[in-house]
C-alpha atoms as a PDB file:
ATOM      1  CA  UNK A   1     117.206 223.560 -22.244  1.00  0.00           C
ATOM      2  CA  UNK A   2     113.801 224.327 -22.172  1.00  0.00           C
ATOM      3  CA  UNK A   3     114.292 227.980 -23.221  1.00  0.00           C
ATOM      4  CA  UNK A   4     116.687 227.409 -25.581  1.00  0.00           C
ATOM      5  CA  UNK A   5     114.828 224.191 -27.580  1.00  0.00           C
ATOM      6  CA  UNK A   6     111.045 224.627 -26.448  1.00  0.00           C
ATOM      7  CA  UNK A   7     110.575 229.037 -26.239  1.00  0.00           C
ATOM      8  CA  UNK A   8     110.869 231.055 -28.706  1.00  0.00           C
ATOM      9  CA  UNK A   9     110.414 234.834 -29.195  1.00  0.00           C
ATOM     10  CA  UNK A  10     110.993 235.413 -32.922  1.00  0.00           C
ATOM     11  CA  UNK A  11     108.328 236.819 -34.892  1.00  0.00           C
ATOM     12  CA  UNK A  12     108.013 233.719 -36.818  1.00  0.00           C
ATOM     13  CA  UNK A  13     107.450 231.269 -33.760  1.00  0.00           C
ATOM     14  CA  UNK A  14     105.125 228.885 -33.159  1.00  0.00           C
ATOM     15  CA  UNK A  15     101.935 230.118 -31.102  1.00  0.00           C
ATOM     16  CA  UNK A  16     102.883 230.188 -27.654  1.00  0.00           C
ATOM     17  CA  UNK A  17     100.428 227.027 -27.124  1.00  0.00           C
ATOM     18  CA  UNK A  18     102.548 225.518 -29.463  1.00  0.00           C
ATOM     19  CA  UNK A  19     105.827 226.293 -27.527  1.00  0.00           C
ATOM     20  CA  UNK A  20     104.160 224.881 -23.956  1.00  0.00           C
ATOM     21  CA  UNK A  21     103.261 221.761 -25.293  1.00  0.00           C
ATOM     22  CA  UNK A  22     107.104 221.286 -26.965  1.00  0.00           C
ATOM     23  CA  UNK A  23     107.955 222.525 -22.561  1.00  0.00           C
ATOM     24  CA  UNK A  24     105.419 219.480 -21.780  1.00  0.00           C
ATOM     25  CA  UNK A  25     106.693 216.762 -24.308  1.00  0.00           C
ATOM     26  CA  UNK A  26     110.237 218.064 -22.380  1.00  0.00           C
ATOM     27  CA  UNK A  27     109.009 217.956 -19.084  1.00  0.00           C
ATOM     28  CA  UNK A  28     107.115 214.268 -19.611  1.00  0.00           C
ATOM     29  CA  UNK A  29     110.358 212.976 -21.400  1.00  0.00           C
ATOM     30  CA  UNK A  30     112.401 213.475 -17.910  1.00  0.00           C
ATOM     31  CA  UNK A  31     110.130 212.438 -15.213  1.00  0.00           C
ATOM     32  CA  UNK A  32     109.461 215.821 -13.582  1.00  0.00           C
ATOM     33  CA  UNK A  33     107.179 215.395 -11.251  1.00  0.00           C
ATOM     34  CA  UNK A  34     103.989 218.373 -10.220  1.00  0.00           C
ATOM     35  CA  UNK A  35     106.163 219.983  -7.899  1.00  0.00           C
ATOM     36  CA  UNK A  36     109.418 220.598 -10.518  1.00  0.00           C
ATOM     37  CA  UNK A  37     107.278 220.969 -12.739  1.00  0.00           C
ATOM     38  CA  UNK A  38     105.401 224.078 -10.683  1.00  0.00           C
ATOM     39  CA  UNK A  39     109.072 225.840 -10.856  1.00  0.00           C
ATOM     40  CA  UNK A  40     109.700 225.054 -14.428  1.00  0.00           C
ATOM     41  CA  UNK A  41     108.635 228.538 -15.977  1.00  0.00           C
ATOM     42  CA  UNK A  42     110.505 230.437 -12.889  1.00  0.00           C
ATOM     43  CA  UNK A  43     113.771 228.529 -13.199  1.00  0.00           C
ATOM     44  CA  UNK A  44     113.736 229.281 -17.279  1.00  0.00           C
ATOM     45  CA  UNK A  45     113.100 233.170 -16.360  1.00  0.00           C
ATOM     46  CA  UNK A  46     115.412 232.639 -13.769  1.00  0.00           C
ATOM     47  CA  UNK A  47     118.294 231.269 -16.009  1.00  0.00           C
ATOM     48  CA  UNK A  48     117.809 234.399 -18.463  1.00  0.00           C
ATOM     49  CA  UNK A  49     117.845 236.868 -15.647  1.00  0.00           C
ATOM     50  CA  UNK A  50     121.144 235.298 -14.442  1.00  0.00           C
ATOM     51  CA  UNK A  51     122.401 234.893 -18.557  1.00  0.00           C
ATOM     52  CA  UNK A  52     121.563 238.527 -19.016  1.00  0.00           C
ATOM     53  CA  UNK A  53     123.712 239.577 -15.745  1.00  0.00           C
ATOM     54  CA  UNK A  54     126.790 237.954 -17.269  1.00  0.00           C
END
């Protein structure tokens, strides 16, 4: 969700500032806590990596 709704990578996007905070506002509105939050960015890549391989 966070890729999808919060990360974009079109020429038009919001500065990539802009994008974390929208990951934030995501990552406030469900209660993750410092550690899921630590794995947030490598879970995203993660999910691509495994979207690509499909």
């Amino acid at each position: 969700m966070a890729w999808t709704w919060c990360v974009s990578s079109r020429t038009d996007a919001p500065p990539a500032t802009a994008q974390a905070l929208q990951v934030r506002v995501l990552a406030d509105a469900y209660g993750l806590g410092a550690e899921a939050r630590a794995r947030l960015v490598d879970a995203m890549l993660d999910r691509q990596e495994r979207n690509a391989r499909w």
